[in-house]
C-alpha atoms as a PDB file:
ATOM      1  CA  UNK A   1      59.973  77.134 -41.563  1.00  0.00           C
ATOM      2  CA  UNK A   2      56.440  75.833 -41.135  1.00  0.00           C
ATOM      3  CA  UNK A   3      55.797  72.459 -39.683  1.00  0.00           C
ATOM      4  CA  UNK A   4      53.725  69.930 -36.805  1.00  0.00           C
ATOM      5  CA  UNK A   5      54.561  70.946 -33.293  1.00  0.00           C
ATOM      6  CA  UNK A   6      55.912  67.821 -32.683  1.00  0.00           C
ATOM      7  CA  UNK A   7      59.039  68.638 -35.464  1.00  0.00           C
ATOM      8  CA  UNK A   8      59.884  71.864 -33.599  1.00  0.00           C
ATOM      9  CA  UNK A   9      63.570  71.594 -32.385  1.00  0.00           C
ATOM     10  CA  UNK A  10      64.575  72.384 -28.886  1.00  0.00           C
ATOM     11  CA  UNK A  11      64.814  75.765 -27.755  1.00  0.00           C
ATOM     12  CA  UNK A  12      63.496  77.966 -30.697  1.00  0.00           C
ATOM     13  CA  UNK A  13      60.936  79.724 -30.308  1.00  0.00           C
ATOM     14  CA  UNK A  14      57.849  79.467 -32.567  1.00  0.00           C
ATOM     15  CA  UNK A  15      54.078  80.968 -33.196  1.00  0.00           C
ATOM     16  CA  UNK A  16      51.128  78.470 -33.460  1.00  0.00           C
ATOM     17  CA  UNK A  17      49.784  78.761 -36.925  1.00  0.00           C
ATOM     18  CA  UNK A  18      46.512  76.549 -36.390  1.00  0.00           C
ATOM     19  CA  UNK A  19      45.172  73.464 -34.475  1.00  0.00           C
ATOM     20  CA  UNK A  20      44.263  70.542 -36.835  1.00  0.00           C
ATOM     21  CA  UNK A  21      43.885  67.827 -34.350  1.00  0.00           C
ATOM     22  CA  UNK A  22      40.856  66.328 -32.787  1.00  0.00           C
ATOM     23  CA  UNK A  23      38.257  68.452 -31.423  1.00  0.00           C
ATOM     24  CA  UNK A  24      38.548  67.353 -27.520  1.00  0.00           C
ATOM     25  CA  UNK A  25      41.947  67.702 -27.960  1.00  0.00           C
ATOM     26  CA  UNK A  26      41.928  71.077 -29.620  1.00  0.00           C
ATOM     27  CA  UNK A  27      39.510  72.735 -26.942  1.00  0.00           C
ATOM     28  CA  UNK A  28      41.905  71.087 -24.185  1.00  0.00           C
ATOM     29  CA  UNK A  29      45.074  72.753 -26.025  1.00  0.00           C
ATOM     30  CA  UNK A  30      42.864  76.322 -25.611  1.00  0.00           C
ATOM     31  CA  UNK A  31      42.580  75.438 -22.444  1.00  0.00           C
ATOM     32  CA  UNK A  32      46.102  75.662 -21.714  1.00  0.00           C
ATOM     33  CA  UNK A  33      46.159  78.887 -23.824  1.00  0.00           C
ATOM     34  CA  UNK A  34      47.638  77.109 -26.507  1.00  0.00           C
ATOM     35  CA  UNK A  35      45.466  79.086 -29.626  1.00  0.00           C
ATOM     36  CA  UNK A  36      46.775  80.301 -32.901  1.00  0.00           C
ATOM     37  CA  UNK A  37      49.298  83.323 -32.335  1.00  0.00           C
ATOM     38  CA  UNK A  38      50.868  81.804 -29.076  1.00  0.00           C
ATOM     39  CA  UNK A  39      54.753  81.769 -29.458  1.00  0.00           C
ATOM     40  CA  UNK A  40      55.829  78.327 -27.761  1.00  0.00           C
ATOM     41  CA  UNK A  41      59.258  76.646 -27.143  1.00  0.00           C
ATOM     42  CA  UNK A  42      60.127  72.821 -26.805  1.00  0.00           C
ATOM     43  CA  UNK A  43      62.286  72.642 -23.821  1.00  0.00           C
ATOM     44  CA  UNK A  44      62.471  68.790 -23.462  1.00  0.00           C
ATOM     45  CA  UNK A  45      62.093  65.835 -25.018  1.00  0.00           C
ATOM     46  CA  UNK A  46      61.504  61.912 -23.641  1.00  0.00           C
ATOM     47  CA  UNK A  47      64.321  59.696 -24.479  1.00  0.00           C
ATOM     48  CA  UNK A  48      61.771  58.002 -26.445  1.00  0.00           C
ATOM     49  CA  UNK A  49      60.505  60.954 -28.107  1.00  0.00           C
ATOM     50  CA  UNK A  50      56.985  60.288 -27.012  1.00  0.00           C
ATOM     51  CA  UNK A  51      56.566  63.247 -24.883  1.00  0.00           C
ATOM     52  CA  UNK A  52      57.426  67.066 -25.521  1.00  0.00           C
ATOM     53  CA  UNK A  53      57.946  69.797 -22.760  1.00  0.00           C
ATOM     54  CA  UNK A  54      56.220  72.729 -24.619  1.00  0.00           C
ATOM     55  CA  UNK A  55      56.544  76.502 -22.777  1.00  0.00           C
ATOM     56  CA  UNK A  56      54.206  78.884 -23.259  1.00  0.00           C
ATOM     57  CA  UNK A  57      52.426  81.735 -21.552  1.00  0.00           C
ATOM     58  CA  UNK A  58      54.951  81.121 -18.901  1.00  0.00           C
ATOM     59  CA  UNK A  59      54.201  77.853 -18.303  1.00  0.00           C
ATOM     60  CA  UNK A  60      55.324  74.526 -19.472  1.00  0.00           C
ATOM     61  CA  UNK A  61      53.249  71.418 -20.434  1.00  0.00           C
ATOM     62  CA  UNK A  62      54.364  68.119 -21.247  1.00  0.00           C
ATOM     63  CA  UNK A  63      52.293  66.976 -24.216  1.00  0.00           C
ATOM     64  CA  UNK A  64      52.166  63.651 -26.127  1.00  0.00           C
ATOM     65  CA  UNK A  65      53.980  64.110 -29.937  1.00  0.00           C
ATOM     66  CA  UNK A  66      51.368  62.041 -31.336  1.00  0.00           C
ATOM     67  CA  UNK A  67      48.530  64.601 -30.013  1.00  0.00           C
ATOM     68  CA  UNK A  68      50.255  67.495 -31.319  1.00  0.00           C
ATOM     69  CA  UNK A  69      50.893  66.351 -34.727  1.00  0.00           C
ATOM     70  CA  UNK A  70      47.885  68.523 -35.825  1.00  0.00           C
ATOM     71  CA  UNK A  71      49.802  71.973 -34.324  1.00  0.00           C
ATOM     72  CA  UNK A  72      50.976  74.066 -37.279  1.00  0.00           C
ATOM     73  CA  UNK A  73      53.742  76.240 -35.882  1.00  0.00           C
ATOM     74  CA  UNK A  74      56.557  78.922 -38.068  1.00  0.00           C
ATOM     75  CA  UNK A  75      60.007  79.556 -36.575  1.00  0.00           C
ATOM     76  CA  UNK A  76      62.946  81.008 -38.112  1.00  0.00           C
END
């Protein structure tokens, strides 16, 4: 299934498709590593679900959904 980063549910793993966001934003997300081909996983969501744990590259980053929007991702 292909969606935003911000609809992936918690704890399946995924692959970045592309990075449609802003272009600050998108050089600061391949700063992290976060590029197109990167599998990622959402570990944790705010009670609000404002903010998403995302791990990758054996790390984990708490983003903001509304930033990550523009994240194409695929998982099964």
């Amino acid at each position: 299934m292909k969606s935003g980063l911000d609809k992936l549910p918690l704890e399946i793993p995924a692959v970045v498709l592309s990075l449609s966001c802003s272009k600050e934003f998108r050089y600061r997300l391949r700063d992290f590593g976060l590029v197109p081909g990167t599998r990622v996983i959402a570990r944790y969501r705010s009670p609000g679900g404002g903010v998403v744990a995302l791990e990758f590259r054996g790390t984990v980053v708490a983003l903001r959904t509304r930033d990550i929007k523009g994240v194409k991702v695929q998982w099964q």
